[in-house]
Protein backbone atom coordinates (compact mmCIF):
# COMPACT_ATOMS: atom_id res chain seq x y z
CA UNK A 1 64.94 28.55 -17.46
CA UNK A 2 64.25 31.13 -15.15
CA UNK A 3 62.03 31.49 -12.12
CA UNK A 4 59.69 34.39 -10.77
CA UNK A 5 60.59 36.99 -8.38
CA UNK A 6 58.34 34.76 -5.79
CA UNK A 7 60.28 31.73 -6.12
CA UNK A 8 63.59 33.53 -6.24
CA UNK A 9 62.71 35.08 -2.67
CA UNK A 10 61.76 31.66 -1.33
CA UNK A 11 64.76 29.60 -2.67
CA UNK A 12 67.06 32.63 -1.68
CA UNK A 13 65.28 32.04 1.17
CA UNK A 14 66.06 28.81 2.21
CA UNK A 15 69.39 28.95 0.82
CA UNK A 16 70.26 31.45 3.55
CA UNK A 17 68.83 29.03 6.45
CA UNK A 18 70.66 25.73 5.43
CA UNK A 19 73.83 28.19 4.83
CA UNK A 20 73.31 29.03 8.69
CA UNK A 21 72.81 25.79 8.91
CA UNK A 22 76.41 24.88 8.20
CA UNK A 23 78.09 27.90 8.78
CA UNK A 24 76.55 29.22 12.39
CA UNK A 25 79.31 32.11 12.32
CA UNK A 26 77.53 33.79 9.36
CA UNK A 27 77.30 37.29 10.00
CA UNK A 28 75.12 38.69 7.17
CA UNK A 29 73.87 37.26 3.39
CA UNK A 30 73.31 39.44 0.63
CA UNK A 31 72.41 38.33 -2.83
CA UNK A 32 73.78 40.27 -5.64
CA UNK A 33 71.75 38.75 -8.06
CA UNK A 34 67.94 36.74 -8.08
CA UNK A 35 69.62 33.44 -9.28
CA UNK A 36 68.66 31.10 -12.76
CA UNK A 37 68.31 27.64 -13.07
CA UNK A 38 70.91 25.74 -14.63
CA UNK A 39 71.00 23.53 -17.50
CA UNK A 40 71.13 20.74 -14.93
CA UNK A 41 68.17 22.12 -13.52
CA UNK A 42 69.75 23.61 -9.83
CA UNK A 43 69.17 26.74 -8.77
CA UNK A 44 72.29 29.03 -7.37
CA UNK A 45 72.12 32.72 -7.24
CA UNK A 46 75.50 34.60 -6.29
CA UNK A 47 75.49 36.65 -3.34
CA UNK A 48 78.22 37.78 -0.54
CA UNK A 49 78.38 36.52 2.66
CA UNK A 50 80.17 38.09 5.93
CA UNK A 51 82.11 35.58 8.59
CA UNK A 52 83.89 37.34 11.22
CA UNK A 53 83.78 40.38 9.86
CA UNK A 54 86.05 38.92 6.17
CA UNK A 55 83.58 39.07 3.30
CA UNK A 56 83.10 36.15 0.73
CA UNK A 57 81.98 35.72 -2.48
CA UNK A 58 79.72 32.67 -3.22
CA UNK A 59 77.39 31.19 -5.51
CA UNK A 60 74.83 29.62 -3.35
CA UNK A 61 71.99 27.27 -4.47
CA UNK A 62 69.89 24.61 -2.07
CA UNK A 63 72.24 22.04 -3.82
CA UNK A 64 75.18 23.94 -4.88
CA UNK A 65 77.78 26.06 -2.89
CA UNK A 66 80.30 27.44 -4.65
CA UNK A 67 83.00 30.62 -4.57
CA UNK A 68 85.92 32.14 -2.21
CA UNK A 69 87.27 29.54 0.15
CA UNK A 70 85.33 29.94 3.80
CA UNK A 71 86.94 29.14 7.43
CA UNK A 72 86.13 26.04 8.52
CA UNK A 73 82.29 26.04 10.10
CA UNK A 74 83.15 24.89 13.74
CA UNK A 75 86.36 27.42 14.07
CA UNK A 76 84.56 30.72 15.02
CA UNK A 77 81.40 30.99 17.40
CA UNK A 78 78.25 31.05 16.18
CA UNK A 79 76.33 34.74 15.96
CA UNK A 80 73.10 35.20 17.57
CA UNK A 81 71.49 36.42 14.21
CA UNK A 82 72.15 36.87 10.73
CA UNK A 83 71.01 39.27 8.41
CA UNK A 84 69.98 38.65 5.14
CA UNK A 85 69.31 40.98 2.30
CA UNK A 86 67.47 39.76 -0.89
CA UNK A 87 67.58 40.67 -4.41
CA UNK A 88 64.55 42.37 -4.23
CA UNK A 89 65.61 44.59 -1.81
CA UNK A 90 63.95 43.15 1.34
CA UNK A 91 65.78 41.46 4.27
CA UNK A 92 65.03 39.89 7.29
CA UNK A 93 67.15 38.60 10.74
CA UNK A 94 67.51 35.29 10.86
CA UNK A 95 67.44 33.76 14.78
């Protein structure tokens, strides 16, 4: 199933906020790829994200989180803003 460039955007969207969400050390998010549906119909599209500097490789979804292991969310202080960079080759600072 796939999804439009639109939709990607938006779910890559959110997916960066609730990562922030739960890991308030995240230094940047870029998405390697614009993400598919699955056959159990949950979106995940893999991207990279940077923690203190270390980067790791995830597949990242509103309901899925997958990929390199990550430090533990309340060990390092949270950053003031992270940047994210879509597939589509915009990006935006997250507060």
């Amino acid at each position: 199933m796939t999804t439009t460039p639109e939709e990607n955007h938006e779910l890559q969207r959110s997916t960066a906020i609730t990562f922030r969400e739960r890991f308030p050390a995240t230094e940047a998010i870029r998405y390697t790829s614009e993400g598919t549906i699955s056959g159990a119909g949950s979106w995940a599209a893999n991207g990279v994200v940077t923690i203190a500097g270390e980067d790791y490789r995830m597949i990242m979804g509103p309901s899925e989180l997958g990929g390199d292991p990550l430090p533990a969310p309340d060990s390092l202080p949270p950053t003031r803003s992270t940047n994210v960079h879509y597939s589509d080759g915009s990006s935006e600072v997250l507060p």
